[in-house]
N, C-alpha and C. Protein backbone atom coordinates (compact mmCIF):
# COMPACT_ATOMS: atom_id res chain seq x y z
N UNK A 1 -24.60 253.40 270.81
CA UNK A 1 -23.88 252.27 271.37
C UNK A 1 -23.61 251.24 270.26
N UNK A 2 -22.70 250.57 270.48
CA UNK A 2 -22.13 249.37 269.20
C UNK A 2 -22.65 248.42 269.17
N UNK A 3 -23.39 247.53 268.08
CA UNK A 3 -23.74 246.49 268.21
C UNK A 3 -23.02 245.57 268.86
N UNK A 4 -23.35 244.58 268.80
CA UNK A 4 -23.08 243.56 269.69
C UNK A 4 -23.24 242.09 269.03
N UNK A 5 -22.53 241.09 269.07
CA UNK A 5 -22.53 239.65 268.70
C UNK A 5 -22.09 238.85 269.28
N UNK A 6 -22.95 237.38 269.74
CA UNK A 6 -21.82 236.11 269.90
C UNK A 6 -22.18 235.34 269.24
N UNK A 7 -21.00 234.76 269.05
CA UNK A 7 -20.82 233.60 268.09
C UNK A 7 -20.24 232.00 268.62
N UNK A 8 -20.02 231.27 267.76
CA UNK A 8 -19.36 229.82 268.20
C UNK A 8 -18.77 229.55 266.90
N UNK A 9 -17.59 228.65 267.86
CA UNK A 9 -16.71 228.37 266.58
C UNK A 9 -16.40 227.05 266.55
N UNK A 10 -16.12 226.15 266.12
CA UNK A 10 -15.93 224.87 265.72
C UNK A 10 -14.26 224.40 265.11
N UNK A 11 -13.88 223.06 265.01
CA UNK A 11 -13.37 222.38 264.33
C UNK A 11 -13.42 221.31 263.44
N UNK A 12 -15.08 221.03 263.84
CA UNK A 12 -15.61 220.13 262.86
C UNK A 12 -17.02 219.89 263.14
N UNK A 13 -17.95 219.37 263.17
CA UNK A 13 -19.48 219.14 263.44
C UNK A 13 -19.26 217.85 264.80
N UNK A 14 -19.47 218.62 265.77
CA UNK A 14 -19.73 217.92 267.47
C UNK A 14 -18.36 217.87 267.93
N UNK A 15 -16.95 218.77 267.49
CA UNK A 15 -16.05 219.06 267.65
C UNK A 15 -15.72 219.91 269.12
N UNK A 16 -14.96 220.20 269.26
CA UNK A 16 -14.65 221.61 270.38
C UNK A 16 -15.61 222.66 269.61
N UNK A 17 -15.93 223.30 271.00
CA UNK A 17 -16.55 224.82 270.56
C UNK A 17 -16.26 225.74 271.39
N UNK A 18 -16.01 227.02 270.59
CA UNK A 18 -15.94 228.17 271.27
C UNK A 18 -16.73 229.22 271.09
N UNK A 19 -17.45 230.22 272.27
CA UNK A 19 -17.92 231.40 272.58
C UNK A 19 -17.34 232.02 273.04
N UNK A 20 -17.63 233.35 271.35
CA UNK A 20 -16.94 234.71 271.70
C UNK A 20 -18.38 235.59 271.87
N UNK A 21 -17.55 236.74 271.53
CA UNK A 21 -18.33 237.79 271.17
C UNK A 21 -17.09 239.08 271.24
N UNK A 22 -18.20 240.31 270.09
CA UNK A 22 -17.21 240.78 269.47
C UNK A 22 -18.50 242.27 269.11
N UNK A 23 -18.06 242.98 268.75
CA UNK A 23 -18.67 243.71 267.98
C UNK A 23 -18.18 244.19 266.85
N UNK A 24 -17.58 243.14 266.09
CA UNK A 24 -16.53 243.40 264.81
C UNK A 24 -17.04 241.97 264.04
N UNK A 25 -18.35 241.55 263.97
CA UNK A 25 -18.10 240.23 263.49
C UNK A 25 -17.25 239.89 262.87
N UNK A 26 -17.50 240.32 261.17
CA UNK A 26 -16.97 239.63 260.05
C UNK A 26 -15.28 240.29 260.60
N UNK A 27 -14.63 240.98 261.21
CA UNK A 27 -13.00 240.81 261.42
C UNK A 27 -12.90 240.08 262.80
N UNK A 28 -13.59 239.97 263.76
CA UNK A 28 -13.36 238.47 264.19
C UNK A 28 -13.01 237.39 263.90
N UNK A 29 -14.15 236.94 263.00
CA UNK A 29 -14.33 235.68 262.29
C UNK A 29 -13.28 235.46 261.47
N UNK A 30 -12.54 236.66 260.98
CA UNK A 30 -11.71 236.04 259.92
C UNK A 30 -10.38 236.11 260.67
N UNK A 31 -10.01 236.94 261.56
CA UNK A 31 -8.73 236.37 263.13
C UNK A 31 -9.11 235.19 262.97
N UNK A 32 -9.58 234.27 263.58
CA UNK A 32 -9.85 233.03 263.65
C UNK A 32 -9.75 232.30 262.57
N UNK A 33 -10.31 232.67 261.90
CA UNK A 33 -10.08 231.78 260.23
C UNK A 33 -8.95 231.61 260.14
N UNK A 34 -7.58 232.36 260.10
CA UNK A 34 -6.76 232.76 259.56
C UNK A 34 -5.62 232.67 260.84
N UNK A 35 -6.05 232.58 261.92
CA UNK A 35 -4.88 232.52 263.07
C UNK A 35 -3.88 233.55 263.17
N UNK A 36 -4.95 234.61 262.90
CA UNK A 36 -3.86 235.57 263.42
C UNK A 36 -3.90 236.16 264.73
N UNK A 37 -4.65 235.31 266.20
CA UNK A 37 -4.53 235.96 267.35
C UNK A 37 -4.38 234.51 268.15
N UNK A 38 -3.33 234.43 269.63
CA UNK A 38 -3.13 234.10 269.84
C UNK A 38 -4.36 233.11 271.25
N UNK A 39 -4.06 232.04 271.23
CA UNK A 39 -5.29 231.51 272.18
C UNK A 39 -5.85 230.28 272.05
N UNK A 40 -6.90 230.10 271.91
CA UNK A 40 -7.94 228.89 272.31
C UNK A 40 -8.11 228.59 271.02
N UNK A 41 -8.44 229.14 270.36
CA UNK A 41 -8.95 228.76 269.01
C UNK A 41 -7.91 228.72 267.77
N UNK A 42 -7.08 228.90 268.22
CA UNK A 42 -5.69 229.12 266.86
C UNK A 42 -5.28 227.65 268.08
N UNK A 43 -4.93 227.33 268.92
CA UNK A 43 -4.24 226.13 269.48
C UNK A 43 -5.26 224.89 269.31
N UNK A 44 -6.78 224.68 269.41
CA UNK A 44 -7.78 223.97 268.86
C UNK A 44 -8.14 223.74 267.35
N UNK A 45 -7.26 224.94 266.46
CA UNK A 45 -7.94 225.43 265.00
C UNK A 45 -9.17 224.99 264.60
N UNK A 46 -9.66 225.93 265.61
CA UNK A 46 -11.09 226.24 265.62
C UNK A 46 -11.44 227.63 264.39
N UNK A 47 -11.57 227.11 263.50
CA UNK A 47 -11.63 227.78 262.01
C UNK A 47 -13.26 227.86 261.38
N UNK A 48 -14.11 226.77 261.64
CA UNK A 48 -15.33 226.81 261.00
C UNK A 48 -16.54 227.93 261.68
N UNK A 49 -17.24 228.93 261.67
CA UNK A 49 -18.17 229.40 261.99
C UNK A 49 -19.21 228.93 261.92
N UNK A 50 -19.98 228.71 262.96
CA UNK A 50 -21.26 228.07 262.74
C UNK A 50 -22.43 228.67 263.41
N UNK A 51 -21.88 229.79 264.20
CA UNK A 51 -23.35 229.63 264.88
C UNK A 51 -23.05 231.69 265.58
N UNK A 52 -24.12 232.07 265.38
CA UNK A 52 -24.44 234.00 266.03
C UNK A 52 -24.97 234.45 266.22
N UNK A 53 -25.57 235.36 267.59
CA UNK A 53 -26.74 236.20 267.85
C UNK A 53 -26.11 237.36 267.56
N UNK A 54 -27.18 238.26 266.68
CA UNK A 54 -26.67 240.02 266.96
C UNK A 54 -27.53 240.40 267.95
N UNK A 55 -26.84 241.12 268.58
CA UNK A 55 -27.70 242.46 269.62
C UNK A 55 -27.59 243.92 269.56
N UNK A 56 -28.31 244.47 269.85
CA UNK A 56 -28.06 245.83 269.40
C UNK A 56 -27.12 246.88 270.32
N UNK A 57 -26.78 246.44 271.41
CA UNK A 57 -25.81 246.85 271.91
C UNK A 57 -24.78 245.63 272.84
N UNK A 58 -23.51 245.91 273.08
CA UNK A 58 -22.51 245.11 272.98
C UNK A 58 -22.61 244.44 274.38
N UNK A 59 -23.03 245.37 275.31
CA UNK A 59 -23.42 244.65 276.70
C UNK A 59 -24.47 243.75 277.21
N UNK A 60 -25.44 244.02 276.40
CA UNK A 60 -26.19 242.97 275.92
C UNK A 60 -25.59 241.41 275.94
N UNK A 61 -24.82 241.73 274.58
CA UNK A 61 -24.32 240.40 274.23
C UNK A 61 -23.43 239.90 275.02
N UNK A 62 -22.49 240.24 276.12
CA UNK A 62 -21.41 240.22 276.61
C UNK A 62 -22.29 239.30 277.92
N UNK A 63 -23.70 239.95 278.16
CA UNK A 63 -24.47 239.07 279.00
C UNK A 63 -24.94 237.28 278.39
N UNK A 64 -25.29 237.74 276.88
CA UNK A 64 -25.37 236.29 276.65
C UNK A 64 -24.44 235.19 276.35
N UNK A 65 -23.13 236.02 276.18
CA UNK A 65 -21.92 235.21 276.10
C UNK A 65 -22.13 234.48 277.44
N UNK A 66 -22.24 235.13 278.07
CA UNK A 66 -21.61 234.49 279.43
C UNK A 66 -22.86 233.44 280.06
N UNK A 67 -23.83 233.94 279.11
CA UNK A 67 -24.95 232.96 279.50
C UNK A 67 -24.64 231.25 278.76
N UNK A 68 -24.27 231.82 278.00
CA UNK A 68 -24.06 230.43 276.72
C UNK A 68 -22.50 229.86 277.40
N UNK A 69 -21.68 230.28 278.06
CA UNK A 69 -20.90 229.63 278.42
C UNK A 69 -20.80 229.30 279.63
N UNK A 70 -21.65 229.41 280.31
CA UNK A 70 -22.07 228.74 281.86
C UNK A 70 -22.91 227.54 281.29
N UNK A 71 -23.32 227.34 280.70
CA UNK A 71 -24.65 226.67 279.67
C UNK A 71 -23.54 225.46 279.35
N UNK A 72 -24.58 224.37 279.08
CA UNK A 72 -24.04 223.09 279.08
C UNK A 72 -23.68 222.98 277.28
N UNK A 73 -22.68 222.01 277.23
CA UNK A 73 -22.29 221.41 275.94
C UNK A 73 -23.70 221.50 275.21
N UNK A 74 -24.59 220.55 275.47
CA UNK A 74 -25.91 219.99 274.56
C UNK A 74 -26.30 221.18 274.11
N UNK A 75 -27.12 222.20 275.04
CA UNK A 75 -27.43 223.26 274.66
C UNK A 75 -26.65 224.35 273.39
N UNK A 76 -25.40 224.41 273.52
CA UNK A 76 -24.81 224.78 272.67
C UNK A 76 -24.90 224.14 271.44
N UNK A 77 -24.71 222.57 271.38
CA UNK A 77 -24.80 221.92 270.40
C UNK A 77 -26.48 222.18 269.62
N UNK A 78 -27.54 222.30 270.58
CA UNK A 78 -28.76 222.25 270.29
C UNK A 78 -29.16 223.81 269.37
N UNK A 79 -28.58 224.73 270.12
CA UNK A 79 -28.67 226.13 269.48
C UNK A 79 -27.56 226.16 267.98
N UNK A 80 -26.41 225.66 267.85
CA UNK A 80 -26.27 225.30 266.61
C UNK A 80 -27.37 224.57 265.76
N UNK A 81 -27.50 223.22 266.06
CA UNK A 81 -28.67 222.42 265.37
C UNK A 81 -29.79 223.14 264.71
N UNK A 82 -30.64 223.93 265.60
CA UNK A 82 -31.29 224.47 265.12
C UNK A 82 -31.31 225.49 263.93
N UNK A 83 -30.61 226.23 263.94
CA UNK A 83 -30.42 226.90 262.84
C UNK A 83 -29.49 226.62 261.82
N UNK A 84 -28.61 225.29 261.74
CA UNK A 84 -27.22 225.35 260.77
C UNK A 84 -27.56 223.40 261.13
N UNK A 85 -28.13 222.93 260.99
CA UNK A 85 -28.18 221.28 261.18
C UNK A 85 -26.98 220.48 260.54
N UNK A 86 -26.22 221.01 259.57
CA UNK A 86 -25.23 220.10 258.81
C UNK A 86 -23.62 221.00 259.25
N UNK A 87 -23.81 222.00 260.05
CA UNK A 87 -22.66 222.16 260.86
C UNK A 87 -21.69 223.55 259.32
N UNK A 88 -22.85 224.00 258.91
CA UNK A 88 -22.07 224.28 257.43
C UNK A 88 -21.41 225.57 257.71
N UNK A 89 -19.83 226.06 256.84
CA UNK A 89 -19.39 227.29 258.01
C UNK A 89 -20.13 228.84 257.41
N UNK A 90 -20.71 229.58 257.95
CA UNK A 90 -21.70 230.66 257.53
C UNK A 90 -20.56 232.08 257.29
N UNK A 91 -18.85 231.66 257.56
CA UNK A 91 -18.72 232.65 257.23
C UNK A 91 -19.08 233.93 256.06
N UNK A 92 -19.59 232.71 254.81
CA UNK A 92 -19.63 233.20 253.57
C UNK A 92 -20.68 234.65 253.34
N UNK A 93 -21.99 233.89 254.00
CA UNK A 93 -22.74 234.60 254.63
C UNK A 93 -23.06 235.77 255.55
N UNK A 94 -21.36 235.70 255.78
CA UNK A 94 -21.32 237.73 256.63
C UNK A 94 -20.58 238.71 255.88
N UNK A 95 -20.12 237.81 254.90
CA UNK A 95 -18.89 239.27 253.82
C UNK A 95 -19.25 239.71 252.90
């Protein structure tokens, strides 16, 4: 079975955010970077990466997507915080 990831995406530090998930990280992340798919995040240019769980399979994650986006603003903001405190974008860190 395919791994599995979600992520959040930003426009700036306490900006809009978005939860995906994907099992393609690093060509996700860079759709978005780059605006090459149409939606939420190319109309927000929501470009910065900040924040990702892996799972080991994709349904998994597709459960915590949906957990994290029933889930309040703070929390989201708080699960960034914790691991990335200065909002810094980690794409660099997946290629």
């Amino acid at each position: 079975m395919k791994q599995g990831y979600i992520y959040i995406m930003t426009n700036k530090k306490n900006g809009t955010l978005y939860v995906g998930v994907t099992s393609n990280l690093v060509q996700r992340i860079y759709q978005h970077k780059n605006h090459l798919v149409d939606g939420f995040t190319k109309r927000y240019s929501l470009d910065q990466f900040v924040y990702y769980e892996q799972y080991d399979d994709i349904v998994t994650a597709i459960e915590r997507e949906k957990q994290l986006k029933a889930g309040s603003r703070k929390k989201k903001i708080a699960l960034i915080e914790a691991t990335n405190p200065n909002w810094q974008d980690l794409y660099s860190a997946i290629v």
